[in-house]
C-alpha atoms as a PDB file:
ATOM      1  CA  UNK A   1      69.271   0.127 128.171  1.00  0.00           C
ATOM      2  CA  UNK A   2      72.193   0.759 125.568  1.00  0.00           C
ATOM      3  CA  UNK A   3      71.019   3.273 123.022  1.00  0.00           C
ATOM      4  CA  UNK A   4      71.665   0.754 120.093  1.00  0.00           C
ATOM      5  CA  UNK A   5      68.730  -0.426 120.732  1.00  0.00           C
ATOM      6  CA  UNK A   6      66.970   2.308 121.728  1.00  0.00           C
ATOM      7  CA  UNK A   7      67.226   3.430 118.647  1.00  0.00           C
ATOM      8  CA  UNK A   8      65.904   0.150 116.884  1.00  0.00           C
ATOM      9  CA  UNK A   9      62.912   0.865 119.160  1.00  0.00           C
ATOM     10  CA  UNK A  10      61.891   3.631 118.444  1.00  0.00           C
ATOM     11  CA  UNK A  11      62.645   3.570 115.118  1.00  0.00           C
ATOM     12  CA  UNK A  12      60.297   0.642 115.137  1.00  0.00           C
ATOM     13  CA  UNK A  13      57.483   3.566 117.027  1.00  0.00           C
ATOM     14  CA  UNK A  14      58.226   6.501 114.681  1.00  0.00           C
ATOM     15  CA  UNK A  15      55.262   5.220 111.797  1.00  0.00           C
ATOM     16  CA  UNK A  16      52.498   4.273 114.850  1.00  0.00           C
ATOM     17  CA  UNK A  17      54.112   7.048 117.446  1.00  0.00           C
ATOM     18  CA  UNK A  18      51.008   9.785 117.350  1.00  0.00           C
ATOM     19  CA  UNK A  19      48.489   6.768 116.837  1.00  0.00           C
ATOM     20  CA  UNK A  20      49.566   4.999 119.609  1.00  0.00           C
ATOM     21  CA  UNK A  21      50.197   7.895 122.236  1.00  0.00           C
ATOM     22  CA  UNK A  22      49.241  10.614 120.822  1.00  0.00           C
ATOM     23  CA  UNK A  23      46.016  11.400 122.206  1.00  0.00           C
ATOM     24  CA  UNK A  24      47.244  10.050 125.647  1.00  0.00           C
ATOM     25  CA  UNK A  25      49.828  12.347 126.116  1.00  0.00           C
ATOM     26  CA  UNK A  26      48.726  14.895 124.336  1.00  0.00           C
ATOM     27  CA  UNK A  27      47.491  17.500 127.113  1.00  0.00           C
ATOM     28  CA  UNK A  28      50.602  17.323 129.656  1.00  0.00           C
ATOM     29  CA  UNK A  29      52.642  17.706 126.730  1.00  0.00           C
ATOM     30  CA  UNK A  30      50.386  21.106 125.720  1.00  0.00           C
ATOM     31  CA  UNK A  31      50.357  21.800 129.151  1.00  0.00           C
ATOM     32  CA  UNK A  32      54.418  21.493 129.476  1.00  0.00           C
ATOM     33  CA  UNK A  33      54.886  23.894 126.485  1.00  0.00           C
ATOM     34  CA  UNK A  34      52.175  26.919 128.233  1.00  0.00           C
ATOM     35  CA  UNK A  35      54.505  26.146 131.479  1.00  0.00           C
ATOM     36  CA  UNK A  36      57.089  27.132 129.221  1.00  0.00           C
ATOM     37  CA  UNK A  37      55.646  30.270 128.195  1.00  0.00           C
ATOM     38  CA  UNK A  38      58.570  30.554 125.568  1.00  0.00           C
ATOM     39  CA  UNK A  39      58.239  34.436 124.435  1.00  0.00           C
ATOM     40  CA  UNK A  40      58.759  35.734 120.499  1.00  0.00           C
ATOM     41  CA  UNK A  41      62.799  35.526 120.101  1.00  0.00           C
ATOM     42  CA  UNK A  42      63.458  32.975 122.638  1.00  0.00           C
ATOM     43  CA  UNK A  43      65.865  29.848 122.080  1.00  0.00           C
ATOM     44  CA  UNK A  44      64.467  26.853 122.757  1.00  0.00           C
ATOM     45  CA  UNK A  45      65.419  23.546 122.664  1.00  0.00           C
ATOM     46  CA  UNK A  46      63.255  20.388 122.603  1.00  0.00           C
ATOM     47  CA  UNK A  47      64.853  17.411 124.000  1.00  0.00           C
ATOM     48  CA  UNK A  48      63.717  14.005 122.874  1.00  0.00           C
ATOM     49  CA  UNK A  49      61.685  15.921 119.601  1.00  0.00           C
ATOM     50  CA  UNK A  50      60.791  12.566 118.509  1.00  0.00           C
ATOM     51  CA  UNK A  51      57.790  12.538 115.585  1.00  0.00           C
ATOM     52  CA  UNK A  52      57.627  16.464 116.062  1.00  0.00           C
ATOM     53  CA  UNK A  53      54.221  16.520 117.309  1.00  0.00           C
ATOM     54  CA  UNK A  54      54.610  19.378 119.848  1.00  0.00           C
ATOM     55  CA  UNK A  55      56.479  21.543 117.706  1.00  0.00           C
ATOM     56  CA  UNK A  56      52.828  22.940 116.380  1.00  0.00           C
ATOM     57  CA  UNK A  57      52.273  23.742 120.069  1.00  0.00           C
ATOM     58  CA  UNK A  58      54.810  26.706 120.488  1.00  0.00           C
ATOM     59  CA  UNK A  59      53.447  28.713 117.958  1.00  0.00           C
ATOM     60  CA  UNK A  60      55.543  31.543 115.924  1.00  0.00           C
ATOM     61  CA  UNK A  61      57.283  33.571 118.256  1.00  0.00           C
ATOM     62  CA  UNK A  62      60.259  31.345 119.837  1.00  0.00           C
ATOM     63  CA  UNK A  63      62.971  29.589 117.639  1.00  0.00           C
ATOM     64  CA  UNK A  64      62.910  25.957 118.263  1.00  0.00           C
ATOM     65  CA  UNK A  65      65.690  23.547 117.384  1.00  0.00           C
ATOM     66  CA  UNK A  66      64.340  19.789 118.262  1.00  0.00           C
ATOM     67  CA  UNK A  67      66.945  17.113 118.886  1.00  0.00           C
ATOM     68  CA  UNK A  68      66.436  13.698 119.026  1.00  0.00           C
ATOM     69  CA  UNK A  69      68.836  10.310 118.114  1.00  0.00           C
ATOM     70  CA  UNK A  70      66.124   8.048 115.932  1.00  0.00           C
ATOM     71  CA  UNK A  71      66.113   8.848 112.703  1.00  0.00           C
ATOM     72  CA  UNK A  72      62.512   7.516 111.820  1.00  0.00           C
ATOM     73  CA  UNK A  73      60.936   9.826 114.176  1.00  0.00           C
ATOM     74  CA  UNK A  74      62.946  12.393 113.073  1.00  0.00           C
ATOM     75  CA  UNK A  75      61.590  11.704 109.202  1.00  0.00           C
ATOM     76  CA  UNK A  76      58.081  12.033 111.194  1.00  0.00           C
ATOM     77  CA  UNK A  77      59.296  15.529 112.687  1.00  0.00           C
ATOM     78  CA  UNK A  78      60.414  16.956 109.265  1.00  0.00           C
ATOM     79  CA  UNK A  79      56.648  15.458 107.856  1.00  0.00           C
ATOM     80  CA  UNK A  80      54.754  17.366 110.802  1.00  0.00           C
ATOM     81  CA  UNK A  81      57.230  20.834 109.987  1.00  0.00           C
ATOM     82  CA  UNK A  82      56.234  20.505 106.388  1.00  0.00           C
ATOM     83  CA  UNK A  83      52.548  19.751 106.906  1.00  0.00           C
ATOM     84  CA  UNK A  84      51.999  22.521 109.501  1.00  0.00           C
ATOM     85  CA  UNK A  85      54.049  24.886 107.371  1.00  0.00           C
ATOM     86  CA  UNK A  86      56.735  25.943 110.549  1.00  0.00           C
ATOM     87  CA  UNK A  87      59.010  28.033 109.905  1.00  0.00           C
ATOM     88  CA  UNK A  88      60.309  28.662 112.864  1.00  0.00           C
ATOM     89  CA  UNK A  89      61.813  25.156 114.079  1.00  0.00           C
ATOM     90  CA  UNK A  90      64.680  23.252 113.107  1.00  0.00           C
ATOM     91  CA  UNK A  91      65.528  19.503 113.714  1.00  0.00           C
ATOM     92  CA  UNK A  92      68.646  17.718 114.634  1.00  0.00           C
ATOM     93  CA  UNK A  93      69.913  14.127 114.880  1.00  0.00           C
ATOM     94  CA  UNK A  94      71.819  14.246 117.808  1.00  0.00           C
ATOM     95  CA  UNK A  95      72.320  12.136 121.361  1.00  0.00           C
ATOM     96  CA  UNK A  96      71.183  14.240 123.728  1.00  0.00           C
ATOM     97  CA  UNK A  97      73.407  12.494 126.124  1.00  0.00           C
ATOM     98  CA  UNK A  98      76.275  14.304 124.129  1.00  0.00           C
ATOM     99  CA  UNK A  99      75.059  17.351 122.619  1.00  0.00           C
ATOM    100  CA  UNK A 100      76.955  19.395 120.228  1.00  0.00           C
ATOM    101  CA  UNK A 101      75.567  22.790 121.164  1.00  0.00           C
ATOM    102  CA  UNK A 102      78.203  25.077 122.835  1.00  0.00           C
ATOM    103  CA  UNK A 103      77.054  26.292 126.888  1.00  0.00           C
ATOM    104  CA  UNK A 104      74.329  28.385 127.612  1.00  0.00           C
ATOM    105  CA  UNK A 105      73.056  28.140 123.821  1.00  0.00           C
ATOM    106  CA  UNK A 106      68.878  28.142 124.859  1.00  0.00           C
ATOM    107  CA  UNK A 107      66.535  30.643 127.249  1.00  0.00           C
ATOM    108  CA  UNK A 108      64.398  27.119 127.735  1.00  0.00           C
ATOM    109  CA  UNK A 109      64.580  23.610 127.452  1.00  0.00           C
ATOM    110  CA  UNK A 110      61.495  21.095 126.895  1.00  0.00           C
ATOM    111  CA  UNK A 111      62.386  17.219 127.258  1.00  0.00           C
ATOM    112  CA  UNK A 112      58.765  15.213 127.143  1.00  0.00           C
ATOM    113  CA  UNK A 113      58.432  11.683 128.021  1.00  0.00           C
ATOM    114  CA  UNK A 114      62.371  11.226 127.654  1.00  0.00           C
ATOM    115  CA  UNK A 115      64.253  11.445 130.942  1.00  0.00           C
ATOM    116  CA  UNK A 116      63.091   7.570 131.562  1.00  0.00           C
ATOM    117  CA  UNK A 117      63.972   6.552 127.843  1.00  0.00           C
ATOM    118  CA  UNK A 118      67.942   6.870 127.878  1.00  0.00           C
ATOM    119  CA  UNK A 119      70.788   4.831 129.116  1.00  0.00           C
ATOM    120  CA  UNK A 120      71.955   7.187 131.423  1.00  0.00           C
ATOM    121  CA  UNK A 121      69.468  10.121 133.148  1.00  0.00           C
ATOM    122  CA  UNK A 122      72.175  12.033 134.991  1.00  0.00           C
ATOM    123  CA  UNK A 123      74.127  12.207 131.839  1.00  0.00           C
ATOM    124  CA  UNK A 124      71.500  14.029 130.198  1.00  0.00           C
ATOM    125  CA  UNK A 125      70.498  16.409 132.692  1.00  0.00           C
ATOM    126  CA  UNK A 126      74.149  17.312 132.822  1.00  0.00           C
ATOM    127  CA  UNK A 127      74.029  17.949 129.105  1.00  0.00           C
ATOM    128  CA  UNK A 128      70.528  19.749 129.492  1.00  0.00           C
ATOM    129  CA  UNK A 129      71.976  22.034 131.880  1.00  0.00           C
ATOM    130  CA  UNK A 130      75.113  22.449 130.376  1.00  0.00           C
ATOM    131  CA  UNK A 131      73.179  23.755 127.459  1.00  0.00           C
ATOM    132  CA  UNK A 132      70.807  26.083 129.395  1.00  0.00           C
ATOM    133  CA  UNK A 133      71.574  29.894 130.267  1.00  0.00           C
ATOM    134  CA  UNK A 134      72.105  30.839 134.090  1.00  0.00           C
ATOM    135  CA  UNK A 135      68.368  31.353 134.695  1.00  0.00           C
ATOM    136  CA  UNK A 136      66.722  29.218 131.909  1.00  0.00           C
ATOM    137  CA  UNK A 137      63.161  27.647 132.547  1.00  0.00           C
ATOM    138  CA  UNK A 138      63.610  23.572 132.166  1.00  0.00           C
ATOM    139  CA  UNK A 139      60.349  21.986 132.242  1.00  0.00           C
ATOM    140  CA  UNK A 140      60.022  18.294 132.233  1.00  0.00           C
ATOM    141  CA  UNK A 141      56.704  15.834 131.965  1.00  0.00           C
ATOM    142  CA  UNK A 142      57.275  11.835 132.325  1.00  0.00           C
ATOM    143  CA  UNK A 143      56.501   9.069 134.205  1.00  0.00           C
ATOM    144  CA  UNK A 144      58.091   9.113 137.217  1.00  0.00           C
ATOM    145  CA  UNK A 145      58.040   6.916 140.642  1.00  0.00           C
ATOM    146  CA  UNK A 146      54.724   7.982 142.705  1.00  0.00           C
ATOM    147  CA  UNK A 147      54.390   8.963 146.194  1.00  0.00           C
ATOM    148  CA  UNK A 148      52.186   6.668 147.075  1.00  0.00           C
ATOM    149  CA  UNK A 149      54.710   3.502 148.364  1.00  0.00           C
ATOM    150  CA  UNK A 150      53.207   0.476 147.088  1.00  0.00           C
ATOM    151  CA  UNK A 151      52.266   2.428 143.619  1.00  0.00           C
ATOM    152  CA  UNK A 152      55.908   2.904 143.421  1.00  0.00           C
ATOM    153  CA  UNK A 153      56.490  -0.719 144.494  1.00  0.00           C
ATOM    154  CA  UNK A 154      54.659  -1.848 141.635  1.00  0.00           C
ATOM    155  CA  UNK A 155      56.394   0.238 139.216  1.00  0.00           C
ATOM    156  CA  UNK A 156      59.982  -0.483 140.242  1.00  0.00           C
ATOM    157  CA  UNK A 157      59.124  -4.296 139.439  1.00  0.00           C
ATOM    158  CA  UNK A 158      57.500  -3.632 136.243  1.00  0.00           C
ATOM    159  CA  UNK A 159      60.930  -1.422 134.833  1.00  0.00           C
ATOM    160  CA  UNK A 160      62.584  -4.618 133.481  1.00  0.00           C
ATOM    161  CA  UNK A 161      59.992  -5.329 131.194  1.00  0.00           C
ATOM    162  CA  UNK A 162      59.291  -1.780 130.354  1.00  0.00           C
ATOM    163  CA  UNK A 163      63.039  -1.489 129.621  1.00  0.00           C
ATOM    164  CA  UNK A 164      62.518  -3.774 127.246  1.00  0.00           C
ATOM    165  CA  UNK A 165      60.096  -1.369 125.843  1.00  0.00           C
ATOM    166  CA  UNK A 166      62.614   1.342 125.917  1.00  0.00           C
ATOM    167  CA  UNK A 167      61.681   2.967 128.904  1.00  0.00           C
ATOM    168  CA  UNK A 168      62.236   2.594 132.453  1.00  0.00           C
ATOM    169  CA  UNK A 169      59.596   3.190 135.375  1.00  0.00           C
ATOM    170  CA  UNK A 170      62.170   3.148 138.809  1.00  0.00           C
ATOM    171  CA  UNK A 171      62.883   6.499 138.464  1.00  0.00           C
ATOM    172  CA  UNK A 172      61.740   9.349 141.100  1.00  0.00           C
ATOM    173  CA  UNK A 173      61.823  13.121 140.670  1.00  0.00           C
ATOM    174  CA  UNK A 174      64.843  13.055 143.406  1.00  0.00           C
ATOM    175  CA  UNK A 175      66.623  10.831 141.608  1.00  0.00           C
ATOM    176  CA  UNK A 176      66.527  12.785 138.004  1.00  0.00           C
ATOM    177  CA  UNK A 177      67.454  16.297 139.925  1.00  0.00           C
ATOM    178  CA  UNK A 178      69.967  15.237 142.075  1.00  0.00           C
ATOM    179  CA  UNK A 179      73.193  16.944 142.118  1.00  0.00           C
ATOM    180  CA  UNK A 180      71.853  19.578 139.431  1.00  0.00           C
ATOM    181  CA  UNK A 181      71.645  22.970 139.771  1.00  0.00           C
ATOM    182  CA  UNK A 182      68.157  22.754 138.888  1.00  0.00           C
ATOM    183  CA  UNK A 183      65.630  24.576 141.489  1.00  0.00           C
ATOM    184  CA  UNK A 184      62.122  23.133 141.459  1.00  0.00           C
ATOM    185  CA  UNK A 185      59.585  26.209 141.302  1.00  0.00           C
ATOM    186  CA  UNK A 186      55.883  24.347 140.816  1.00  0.00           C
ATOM    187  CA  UNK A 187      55.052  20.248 140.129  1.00  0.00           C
ATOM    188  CA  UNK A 188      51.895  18.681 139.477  1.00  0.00           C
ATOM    189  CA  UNK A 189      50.551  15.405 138.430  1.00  0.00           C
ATOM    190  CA  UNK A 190      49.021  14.989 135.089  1.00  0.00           C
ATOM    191  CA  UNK A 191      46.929  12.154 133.154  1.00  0.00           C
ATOM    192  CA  UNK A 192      47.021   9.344 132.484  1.00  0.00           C
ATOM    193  CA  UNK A 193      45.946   8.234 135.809  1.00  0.00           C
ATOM    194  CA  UNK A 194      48.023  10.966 137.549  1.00  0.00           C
ATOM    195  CA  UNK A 195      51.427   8.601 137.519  1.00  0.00           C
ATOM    196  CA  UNK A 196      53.285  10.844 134.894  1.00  0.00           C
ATOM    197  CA  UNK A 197      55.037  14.602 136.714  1.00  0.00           C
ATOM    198  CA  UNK A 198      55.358  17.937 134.860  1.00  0.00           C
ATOM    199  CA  UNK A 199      58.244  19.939 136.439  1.00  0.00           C
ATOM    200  CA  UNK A 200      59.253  23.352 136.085  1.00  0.00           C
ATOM    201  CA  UNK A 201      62.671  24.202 137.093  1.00  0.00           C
ATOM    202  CA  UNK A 202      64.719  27.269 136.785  1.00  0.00           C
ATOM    203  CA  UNK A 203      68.689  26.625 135.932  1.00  0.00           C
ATOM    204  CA  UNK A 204      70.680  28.131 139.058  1.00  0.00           C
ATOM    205  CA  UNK A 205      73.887  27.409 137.455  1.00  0.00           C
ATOM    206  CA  UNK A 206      76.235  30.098 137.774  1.00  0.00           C
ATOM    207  CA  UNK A 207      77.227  32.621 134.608  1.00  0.00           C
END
């Protein structure tokens, strides 16, 4: 996947996005923001932001700065800040790959169904950590590869057409955390059909 096209892609979703998946997703992705538990002054940074639609979720207290490299869903985001009337959240166009942030900029880091949708996962888990405070909460939901063998069988043969897509399905939660400083402290399952994984990690780089 070459984020060209990603781009094209999702450009393509932004309009039908929340239509589409909305409903679907829409309780891991509440769920992921409570596992957050982002407090009143807190950075946070939402990775993958795409049409906006958790940024009603986190409420007043935190400052949230949503990134995200398609510009349709980031017109979508700015819609859903100025119909819900947030003040407190701020949206970039930026390749998370390659952020511009400086280190340690956020307390907490959100990235929703986006760890499977870029060219290259370690890169951005580098960058997400990078970006992350010694200590920072990093909570992640998406589809990942399932314990159950021949489930995961089934998915690693389906990636090349979901890559066409623009996402990938061959992906397990070892794979996205390896070599990171990243320490796991709960995972659970979550709808649709209990294939997708919300993670909470803490950042254990050092200061």
């Amino acid at each position: 996947m070459d984020l060209a096209r990603l781009e094209r892609i999702y450009d393509a979703y932004a309009k039908i996005y929340d239509r589409l998946f909305g409903r679907v997703f829409d309780a891991p992705r509440k769920r992921a923001v409570e596992w957050l538990a982002a407090t009143p002054g807190e950075r946070v940074l939402e990775v993958g932001v795409g049409t906006g639609i958790a940024l009603p979720m986190y409420g007043s207290g935190p400052w949230v700065i949503g990134v995200d490299f398609s510009f349709g869903m980031l017109l979508q985001a700015q819609r859903c800040i100025a119909v819900n009337r947030i003040g407190n959240a701020h949206i970039l166009r930026m390749d998370a790959m390659r952020m511009a942030f400086a280190d340690s900029s956020f307390d907490a880091l959100m990235a929703a169904y986006v760890v499977t949708a870029v060219p290259d996962h370690k890169r951005l888990l580098g960058e997400m950590v990078r970006v992350c405070r010694p200590g920072g909460r990093i909570v992640i939901v998406n589809h990942l590869h399932h314990r159950n063998r021949w489930i995961a069988f089934g998915q690693r043969m389906l990636s090349p057409l979901t890559q066409r897509l623009g996402w990938r399905t061959d992906l397990s939660l070892d794979d996205v955390l390896a070599d990171t400083p990243i320490e796991v402290v709960r995972v659970t399952t979550v709808p649709p059909f209990g294939l997708w994984y919300l993670v909470e990690g803490r950042n254990t780089k050092s200061g």
